[in-house]
PDB file of N, CA and C in Angstrom:
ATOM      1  N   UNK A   1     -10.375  71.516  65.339  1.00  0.00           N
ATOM      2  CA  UNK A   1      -9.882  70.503  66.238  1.00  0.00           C
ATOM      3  C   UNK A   1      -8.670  69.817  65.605  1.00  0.00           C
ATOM      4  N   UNK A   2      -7.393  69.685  66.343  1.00  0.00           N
ATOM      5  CA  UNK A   2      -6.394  68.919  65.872  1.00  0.00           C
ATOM      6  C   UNK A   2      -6.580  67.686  65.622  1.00  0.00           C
ATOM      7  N   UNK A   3      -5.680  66.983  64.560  1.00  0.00           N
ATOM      8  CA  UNK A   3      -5.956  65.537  64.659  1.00  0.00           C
ATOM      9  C   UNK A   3      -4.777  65.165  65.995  1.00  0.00           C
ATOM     10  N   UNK A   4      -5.383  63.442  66.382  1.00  0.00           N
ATOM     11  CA  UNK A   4      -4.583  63.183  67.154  1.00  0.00           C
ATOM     12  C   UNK A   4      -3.639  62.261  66.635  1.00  0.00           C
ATOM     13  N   UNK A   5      -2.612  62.436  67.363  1.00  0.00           N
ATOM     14  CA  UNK A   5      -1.086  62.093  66.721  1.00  0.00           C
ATOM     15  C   UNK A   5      -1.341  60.659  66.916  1.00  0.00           C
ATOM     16  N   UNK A   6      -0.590  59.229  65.675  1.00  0.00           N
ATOM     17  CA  UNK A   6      -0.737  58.304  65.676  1.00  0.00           C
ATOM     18  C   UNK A   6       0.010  57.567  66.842  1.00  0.00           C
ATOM     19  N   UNK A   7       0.353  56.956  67.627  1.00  0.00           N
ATOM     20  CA  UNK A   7       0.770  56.300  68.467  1.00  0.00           C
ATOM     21  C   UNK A   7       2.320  55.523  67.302  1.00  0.00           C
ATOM     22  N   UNK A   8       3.392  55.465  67.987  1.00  0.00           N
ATOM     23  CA  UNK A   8       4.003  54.728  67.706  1.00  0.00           C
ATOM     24  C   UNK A   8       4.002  53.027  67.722  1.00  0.00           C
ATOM     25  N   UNK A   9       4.376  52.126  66.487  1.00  0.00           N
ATOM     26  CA  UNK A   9       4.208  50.965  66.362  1.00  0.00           C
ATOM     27  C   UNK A   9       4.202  50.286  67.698  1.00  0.00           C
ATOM     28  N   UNK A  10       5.601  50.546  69.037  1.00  0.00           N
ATOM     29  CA  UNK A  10       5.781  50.009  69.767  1.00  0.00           C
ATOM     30  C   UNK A  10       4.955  50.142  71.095  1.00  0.00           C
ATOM     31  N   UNK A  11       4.184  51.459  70.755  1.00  0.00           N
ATOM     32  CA  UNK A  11       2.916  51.587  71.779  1.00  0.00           C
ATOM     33  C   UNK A  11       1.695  51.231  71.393  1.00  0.00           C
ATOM     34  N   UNK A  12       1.382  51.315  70.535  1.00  0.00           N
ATOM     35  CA  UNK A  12       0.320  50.420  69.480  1.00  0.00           C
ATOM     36  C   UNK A  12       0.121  49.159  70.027  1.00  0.00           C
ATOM     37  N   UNK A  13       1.101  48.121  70.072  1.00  0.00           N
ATOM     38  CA  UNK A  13       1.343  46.867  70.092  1.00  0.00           C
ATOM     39  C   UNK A  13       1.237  46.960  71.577  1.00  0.00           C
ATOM     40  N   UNK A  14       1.936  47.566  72.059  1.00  0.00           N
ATOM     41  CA  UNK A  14       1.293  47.127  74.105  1.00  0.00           C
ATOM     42  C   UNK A  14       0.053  47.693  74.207  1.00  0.00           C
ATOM     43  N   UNK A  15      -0.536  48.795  73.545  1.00  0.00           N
ATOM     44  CA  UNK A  15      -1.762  49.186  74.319  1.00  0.00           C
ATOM     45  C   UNK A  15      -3.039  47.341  73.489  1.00  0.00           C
ATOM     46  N   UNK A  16      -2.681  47.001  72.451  1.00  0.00           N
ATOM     47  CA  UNK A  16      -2.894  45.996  71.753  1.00  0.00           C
ATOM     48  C   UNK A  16      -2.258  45.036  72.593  1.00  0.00           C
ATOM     49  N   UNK A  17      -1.850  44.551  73.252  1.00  0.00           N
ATOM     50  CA  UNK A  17      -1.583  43.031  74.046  1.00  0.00           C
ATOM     51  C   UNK A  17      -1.980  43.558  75.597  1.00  0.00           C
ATOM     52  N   UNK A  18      -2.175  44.686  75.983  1.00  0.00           N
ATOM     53  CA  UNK A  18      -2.884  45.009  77.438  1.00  0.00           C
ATOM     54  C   UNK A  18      -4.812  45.028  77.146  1.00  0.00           C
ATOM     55  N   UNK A  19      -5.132  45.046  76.010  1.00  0.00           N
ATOM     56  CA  UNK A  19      -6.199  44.907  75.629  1.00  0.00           C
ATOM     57  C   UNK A  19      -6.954  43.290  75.601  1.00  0.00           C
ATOM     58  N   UNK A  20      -6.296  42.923  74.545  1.00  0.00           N
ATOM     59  CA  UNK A  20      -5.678  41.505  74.599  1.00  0.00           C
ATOM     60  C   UNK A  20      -5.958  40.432  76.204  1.00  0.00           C
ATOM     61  N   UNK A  21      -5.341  41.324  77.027  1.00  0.00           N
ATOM     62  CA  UNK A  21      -5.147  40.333  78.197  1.00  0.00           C
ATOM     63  C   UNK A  21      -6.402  41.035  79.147  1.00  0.00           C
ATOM     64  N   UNK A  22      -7.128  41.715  79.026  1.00  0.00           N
ATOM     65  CA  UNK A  22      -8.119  42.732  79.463  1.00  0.00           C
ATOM     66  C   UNK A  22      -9.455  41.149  79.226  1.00  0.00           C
ATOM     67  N   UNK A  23      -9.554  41.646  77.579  1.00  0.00           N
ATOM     68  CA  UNK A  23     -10.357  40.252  77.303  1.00  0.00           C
ATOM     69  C   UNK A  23     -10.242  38.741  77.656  1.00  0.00           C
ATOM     70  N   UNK A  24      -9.345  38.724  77.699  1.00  0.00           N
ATOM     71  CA  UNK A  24      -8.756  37.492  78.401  1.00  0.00           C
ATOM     72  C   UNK A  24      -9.163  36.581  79.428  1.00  0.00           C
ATOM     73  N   UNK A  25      -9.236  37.903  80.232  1.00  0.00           N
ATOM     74  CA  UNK A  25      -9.328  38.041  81.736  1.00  0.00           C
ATOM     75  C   UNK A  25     -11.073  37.641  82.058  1.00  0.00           C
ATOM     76  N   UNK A  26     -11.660  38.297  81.268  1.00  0.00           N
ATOM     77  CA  UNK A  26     -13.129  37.664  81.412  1.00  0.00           C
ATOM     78  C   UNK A  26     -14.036  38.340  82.299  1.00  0.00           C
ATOM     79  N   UNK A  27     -13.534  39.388  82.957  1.00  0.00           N
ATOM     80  CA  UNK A  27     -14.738  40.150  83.929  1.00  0.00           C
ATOM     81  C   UNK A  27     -14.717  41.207  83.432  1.00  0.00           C
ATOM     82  N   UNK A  28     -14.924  41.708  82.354  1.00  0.00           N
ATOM     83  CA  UNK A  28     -15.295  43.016  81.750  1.00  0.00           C
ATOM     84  C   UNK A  28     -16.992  42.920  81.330  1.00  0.00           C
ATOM     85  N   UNK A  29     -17.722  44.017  81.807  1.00  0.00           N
ATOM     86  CA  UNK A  29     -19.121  44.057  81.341  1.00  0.00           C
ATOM     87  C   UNK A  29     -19.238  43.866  80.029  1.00  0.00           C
ATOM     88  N   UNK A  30     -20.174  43.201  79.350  1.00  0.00           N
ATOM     89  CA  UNK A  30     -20.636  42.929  77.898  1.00  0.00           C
ATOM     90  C   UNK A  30     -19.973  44.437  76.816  1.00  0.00           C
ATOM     91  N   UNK A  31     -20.252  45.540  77.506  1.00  0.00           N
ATOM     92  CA  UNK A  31     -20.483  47.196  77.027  1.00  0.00           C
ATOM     93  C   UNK A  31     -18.808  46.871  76.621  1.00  0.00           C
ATOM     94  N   UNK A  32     -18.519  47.148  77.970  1.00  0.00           N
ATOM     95  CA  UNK A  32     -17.227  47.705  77.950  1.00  0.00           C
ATOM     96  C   UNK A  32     -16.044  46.868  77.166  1.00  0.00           C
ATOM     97  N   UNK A  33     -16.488  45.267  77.004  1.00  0.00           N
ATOM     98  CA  UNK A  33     -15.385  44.585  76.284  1.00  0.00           C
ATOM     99  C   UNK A  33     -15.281  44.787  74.786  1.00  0.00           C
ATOM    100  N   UNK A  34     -17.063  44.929  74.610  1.00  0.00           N
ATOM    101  CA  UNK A  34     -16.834  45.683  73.184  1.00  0.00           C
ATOM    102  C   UNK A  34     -16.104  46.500  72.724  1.00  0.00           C
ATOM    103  N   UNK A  35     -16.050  47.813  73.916  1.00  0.00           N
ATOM    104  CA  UNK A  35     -15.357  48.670  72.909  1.00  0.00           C
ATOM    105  C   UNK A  35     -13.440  48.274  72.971  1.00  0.00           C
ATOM    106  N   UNK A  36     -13.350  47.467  74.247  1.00  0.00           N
ATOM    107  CA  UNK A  36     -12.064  47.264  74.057  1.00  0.00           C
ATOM    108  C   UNK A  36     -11.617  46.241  72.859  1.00  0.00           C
ATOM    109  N   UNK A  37     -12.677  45.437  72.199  1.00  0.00           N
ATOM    110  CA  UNK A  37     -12.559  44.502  71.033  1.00  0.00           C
ATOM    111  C   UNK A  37     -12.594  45.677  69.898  1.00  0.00           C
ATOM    112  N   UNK A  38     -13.344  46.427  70.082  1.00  0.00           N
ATOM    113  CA  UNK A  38     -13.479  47.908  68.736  1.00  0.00           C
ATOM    114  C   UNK A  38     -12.127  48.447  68.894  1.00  0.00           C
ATOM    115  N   UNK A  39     -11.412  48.950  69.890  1.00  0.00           N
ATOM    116  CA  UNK A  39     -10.454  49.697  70.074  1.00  0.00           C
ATOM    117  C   UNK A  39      -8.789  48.915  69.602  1.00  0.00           C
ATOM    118  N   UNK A  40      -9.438  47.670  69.774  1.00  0.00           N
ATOM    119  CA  UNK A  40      -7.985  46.138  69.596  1.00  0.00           C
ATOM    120  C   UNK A  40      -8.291  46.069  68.332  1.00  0.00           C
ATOM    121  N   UNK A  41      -9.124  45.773  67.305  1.00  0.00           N
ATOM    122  CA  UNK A  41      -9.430  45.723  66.003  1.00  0.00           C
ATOM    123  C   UNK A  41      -8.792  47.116  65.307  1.00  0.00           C
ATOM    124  N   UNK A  42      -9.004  48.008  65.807  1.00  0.00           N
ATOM    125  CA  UNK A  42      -8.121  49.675  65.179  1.00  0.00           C
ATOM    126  C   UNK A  42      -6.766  49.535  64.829  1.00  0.00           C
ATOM    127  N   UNK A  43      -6.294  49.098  66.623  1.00  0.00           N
ATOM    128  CA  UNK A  43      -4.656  48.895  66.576  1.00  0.00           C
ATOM    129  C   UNK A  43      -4.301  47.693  65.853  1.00  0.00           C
ATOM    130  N   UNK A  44      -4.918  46.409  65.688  1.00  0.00           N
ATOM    131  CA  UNK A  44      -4.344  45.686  65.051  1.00  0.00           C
ATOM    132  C   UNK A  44      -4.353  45.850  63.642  1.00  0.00           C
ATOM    133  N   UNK A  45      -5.237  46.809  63.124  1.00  0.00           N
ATOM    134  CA  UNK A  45      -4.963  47.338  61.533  1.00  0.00           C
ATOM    135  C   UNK A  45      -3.769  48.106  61.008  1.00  0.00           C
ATOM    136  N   UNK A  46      -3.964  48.947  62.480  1.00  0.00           N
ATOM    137  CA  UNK A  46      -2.521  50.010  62.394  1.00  0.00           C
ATOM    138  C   UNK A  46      -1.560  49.430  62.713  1.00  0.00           C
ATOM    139  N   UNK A  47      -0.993  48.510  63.533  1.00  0.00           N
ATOM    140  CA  UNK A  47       0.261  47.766  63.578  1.00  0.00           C
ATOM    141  C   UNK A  47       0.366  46.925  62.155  1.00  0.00           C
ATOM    142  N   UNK A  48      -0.762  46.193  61.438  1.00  0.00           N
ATOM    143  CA  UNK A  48      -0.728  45.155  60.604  1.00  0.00           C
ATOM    144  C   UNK A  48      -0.493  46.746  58.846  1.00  0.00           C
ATOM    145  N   UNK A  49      -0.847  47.291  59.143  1.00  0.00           N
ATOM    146  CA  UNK A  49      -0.159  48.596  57.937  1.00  0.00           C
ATOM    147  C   UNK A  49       1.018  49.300  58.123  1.00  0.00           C
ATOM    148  N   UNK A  50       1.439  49.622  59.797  1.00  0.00           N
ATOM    149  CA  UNK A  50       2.426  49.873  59.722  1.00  0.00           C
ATOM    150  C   UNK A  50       3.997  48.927  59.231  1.00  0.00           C
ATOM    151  N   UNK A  51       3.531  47.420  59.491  1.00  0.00           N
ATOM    152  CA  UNK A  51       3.864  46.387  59.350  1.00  0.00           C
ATOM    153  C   UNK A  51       4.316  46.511  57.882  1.00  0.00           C
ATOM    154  N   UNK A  52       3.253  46.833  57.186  1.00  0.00           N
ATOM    155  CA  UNK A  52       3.179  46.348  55.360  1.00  0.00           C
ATOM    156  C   UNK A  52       3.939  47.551  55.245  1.00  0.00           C
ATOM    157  N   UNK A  53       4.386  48.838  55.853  1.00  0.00           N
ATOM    158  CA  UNK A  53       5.059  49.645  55.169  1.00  0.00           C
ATOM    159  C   UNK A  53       6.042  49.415  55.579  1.00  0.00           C
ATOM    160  N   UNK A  54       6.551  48.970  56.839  1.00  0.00           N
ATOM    161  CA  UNK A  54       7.659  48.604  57.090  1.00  0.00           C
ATOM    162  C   UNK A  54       8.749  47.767  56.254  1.00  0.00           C
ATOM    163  N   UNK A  55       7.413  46.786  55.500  1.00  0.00           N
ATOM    164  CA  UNK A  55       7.985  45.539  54.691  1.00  0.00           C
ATOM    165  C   UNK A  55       8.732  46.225  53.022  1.00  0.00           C
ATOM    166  N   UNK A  56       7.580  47.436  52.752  1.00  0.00           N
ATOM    167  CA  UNK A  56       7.992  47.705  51.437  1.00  0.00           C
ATOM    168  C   UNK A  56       9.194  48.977  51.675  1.00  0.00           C
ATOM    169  N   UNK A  57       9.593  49.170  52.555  1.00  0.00           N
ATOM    170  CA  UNK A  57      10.765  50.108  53.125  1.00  0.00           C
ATOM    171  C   UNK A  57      10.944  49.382  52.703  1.00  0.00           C
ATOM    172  N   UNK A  58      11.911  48.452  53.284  1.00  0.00           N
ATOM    173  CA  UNK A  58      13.228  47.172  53.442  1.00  0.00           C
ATOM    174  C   UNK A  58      13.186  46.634  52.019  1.00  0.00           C
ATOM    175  N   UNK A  59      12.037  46.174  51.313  1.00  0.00           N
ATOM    176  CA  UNK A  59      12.032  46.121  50.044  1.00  0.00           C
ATOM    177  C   UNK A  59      12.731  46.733  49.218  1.00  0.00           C
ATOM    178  N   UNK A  60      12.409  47.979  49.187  1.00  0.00           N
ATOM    179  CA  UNK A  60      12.385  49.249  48.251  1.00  0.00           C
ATOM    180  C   UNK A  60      14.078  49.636  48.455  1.00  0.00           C
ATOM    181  N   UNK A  61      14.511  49.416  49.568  1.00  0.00           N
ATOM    182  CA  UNK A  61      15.944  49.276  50.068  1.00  0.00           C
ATOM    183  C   UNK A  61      17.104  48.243  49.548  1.00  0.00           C
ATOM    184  N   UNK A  62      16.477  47.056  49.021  1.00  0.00           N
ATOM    185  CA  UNK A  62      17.054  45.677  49.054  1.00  0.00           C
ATOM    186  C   UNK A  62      17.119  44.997  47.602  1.00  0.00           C
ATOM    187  N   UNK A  63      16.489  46.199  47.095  1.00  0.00           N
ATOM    188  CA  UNK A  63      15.894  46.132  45.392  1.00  0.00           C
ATOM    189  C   UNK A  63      17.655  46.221  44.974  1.00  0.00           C
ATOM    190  N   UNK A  64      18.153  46.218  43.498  1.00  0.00           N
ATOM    191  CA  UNK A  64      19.659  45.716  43.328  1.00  0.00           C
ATOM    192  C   UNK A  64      19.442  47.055  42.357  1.00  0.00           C
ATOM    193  N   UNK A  65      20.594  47.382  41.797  1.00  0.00           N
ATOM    194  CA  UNK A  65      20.342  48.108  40.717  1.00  0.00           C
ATOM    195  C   UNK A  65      19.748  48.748  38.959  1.00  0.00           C
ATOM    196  N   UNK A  66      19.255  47.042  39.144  1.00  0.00           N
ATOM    197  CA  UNK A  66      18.421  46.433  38.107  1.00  0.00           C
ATOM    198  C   UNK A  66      16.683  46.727  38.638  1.00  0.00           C
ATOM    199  N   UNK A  67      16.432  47.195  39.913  1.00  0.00           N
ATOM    200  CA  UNK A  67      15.268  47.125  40.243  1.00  0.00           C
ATOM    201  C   UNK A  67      14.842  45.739  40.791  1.00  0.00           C
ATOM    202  N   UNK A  68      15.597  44.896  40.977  1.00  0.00           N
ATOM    203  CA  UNK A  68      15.331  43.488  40.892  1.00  0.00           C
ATOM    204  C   UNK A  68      15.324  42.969  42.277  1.00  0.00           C
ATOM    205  N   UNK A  69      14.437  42.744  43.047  1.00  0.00           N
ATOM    206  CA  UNK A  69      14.426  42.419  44.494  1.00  0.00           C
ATOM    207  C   UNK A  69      14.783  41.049  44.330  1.00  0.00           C
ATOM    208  N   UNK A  70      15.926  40.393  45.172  1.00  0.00           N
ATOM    209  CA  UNK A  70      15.877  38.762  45.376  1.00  0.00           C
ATOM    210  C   UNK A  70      15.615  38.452  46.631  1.00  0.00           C
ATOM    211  N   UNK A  71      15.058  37.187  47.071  1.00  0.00           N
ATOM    212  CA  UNK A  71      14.988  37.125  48.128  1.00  0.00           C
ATOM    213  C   UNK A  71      16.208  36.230  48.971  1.00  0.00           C
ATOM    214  N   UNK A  72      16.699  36.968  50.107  1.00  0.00           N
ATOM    215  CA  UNK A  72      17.967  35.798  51.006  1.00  0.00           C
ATOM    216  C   UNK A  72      17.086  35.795  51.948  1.00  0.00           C
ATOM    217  N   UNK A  73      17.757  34.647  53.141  1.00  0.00           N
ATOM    218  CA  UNK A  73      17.024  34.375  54.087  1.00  0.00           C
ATOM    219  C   UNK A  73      18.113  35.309  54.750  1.00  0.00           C
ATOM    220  N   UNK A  74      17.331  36.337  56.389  1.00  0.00           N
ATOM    221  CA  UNK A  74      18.108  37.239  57.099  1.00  0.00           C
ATOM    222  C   UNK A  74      18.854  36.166  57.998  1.00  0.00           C
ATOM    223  N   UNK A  75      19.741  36.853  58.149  1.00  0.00           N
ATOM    224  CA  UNK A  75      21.007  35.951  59.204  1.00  0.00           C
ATOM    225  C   UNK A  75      21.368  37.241  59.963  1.00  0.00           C
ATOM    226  N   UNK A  76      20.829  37.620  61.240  1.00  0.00           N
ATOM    227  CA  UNK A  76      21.252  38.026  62.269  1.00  0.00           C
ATOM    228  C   UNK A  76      22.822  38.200  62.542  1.00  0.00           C
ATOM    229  N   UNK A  77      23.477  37.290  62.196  1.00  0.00           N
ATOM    230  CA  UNK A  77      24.284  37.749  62.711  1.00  0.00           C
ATOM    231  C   UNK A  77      25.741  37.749  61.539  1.00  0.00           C
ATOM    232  N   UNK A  78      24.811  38.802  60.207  1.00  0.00           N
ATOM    233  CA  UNK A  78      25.624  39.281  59.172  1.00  0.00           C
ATOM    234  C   UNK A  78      25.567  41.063  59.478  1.00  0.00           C
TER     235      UNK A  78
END
């Protein structure tokens, strides 16, 4: 059996805020909100890791030639 392919961050995060608003909403059977709370707990691990790798990219990028990461504050519109 193949594995199944990970969802991209930006579909992750909507199928995670359509979940979100699912619970929200308040008329889901006891059963069924569970698994949409099981299924929202998954994606929010996988957005919250894709997140942390995202962070040590940009890191690992931003490091100087000394190895020496400093921190600036981002300015948009540099």
């Amino acid at each position: 059996m193949a594995a199944k392919a990970k969802p991209t961050f930006e579909k992750a995060l909507s199928e995670l805020e359509a979940i979100v608003k699912a619970l929200e909403a308040g008329d889901l059977p006891l059963e069924k909100a569970l698994e949409k709370f099981e299924a929202g707990i998954r994606l929010s691990r996988y957005c919250g890791e894709k997140l942390d790798e995202a962070e040590r990219r940009v890191t690992l990028l931003m490091a100087n030639e000394k190895d020496e990461v400093t921190e600036m504050p981002f300015d948009p519109e540099s």
